[in-house]
N, C-alpha and C. Protein backbone atom coordinates (compact mmCIF):
# COMPACT_ATOMS: atom_id res chain seq x y z
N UNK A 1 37.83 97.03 55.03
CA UNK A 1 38.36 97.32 56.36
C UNK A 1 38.49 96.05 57.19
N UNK A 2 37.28 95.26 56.87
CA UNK A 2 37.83 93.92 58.08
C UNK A 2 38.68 92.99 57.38
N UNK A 3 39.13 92.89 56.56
CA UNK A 3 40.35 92.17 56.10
C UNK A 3 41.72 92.63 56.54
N UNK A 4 41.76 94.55 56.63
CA UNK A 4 43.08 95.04 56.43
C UNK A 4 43.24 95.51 58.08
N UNK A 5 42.32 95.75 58.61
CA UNK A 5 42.47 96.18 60.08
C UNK A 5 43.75 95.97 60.60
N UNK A 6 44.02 94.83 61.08
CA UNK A 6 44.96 94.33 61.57
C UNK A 6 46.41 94.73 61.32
N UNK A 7 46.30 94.71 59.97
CA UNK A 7 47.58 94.90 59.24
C UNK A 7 47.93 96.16 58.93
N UNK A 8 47.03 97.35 59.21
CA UNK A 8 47.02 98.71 59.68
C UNK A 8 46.19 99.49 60.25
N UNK A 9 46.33 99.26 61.53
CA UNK A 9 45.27 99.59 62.62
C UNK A 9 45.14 101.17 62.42
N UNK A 10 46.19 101.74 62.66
CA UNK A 10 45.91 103.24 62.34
C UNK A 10 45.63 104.10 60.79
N UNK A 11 44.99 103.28 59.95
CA UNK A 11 45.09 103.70 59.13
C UNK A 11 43.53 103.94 58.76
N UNK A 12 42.42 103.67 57.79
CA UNK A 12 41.15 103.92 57.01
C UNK A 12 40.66 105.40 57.65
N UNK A 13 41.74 106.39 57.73
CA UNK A 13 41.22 108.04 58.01
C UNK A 13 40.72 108.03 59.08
N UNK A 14 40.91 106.63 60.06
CA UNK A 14 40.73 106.59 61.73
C UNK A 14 41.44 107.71 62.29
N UNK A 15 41.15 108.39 63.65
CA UNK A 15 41.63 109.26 64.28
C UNK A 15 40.89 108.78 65.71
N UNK A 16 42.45 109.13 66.48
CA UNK A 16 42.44 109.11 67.83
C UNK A 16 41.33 109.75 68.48
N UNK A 17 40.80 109.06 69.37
CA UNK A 17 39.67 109.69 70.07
C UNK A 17 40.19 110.41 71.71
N UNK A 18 39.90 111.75 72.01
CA UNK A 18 40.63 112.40 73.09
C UNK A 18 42.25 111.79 73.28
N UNK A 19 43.12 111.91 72.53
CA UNK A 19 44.17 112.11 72.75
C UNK A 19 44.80 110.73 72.58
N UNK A 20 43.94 109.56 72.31
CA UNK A 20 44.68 108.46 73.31
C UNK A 20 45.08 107.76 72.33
N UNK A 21 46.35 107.35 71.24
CA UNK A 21 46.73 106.99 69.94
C UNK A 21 46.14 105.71 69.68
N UNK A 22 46.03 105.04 70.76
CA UNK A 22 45.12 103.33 70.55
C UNK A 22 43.84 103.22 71.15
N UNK A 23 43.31 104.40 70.95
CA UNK A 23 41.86 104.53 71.10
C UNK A 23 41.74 104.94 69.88
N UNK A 24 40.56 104.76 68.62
CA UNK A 24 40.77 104.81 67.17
C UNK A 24 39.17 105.02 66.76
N UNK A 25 38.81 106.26 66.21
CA UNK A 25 37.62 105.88 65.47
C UNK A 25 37.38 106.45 64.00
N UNK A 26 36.14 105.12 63.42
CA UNK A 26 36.09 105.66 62.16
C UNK A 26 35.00 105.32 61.22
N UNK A 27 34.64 106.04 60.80
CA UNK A 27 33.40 106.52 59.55
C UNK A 27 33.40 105.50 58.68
N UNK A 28 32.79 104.39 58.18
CA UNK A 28 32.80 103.75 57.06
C UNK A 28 31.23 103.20 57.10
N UNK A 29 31.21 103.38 55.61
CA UNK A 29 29.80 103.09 54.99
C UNK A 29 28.55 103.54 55.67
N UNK A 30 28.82 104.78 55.99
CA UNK A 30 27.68 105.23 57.34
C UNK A 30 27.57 104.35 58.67
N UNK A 31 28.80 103.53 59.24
CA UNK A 31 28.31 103.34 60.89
C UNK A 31 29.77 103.91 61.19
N UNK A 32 29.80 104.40 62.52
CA UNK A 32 30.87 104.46 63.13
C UNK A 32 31.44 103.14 63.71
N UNK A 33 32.79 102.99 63.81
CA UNK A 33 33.45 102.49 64.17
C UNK A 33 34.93 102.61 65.10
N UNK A 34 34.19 102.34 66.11
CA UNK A 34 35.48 102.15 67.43
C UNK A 34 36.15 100.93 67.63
N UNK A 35 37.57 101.30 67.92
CA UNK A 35 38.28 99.97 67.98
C UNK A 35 39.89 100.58 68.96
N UNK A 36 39.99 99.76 69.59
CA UNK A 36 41.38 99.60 70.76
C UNK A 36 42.45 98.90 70.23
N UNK A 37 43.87 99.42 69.87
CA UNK A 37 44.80 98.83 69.04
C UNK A 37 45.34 98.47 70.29
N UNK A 38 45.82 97.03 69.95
CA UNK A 38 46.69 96.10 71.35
C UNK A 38 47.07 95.63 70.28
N UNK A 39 48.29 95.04 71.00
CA UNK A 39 49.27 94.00 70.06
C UNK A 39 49.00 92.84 70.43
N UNK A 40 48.04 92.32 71.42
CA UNK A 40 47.79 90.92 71.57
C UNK A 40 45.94 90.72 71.67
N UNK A 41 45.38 91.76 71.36
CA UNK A 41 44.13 91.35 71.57
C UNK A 41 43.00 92.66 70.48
N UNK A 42 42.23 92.76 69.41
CA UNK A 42 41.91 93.31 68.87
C UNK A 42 40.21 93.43 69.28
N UNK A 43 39.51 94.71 69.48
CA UNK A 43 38.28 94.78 69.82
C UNK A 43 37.74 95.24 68.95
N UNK A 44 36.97 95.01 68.37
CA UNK A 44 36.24 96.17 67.39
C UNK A 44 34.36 96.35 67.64
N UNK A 45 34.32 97.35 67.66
CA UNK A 45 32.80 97.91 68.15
C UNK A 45 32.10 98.84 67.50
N UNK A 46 30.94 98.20 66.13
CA UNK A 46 30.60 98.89 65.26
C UNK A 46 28.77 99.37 66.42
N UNK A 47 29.09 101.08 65.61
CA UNK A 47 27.61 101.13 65.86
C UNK A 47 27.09 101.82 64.71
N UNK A 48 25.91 101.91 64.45
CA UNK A 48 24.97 102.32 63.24
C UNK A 48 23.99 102.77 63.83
N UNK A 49 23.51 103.80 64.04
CA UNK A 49 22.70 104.92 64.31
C UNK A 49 21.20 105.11 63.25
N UNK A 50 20.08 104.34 63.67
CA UNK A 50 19.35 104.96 62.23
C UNK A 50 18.01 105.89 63.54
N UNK A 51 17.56 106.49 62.43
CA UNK A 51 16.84 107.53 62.67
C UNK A 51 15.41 107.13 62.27
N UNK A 52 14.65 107.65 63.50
CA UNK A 52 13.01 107.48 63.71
C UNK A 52 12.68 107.65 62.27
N UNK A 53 11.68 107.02 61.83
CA UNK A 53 10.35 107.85 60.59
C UNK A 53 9.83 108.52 61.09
């Protein structure tokens, strides 16, 4: 995914978050991943969630 991002933002089974087509999130390797498609500026904002013992 971080090689190809760029070169298809809407693509790795990402889906729009509330409606908004360049608002984008997505499931890989167990963290979520949010990211804002711009044509001049790319954000990406991983989070990973782990759980108490």
């Amino acid at each position: 995914m971080a090689r190809t991002l760029g070169q298809e933002p809407y693509g790795h089974a990402s889906s729009a978050v509330k409606s908004e087509r360049d608002r984008r999130e997505a499931t890989v390797s167990g963290a979520i991943v949010l990211y804002y498609v711009s044509r001049s500026v790319l954000t990406v904002t991983v989070v990973r969630l782990v759980p108490l013992p």
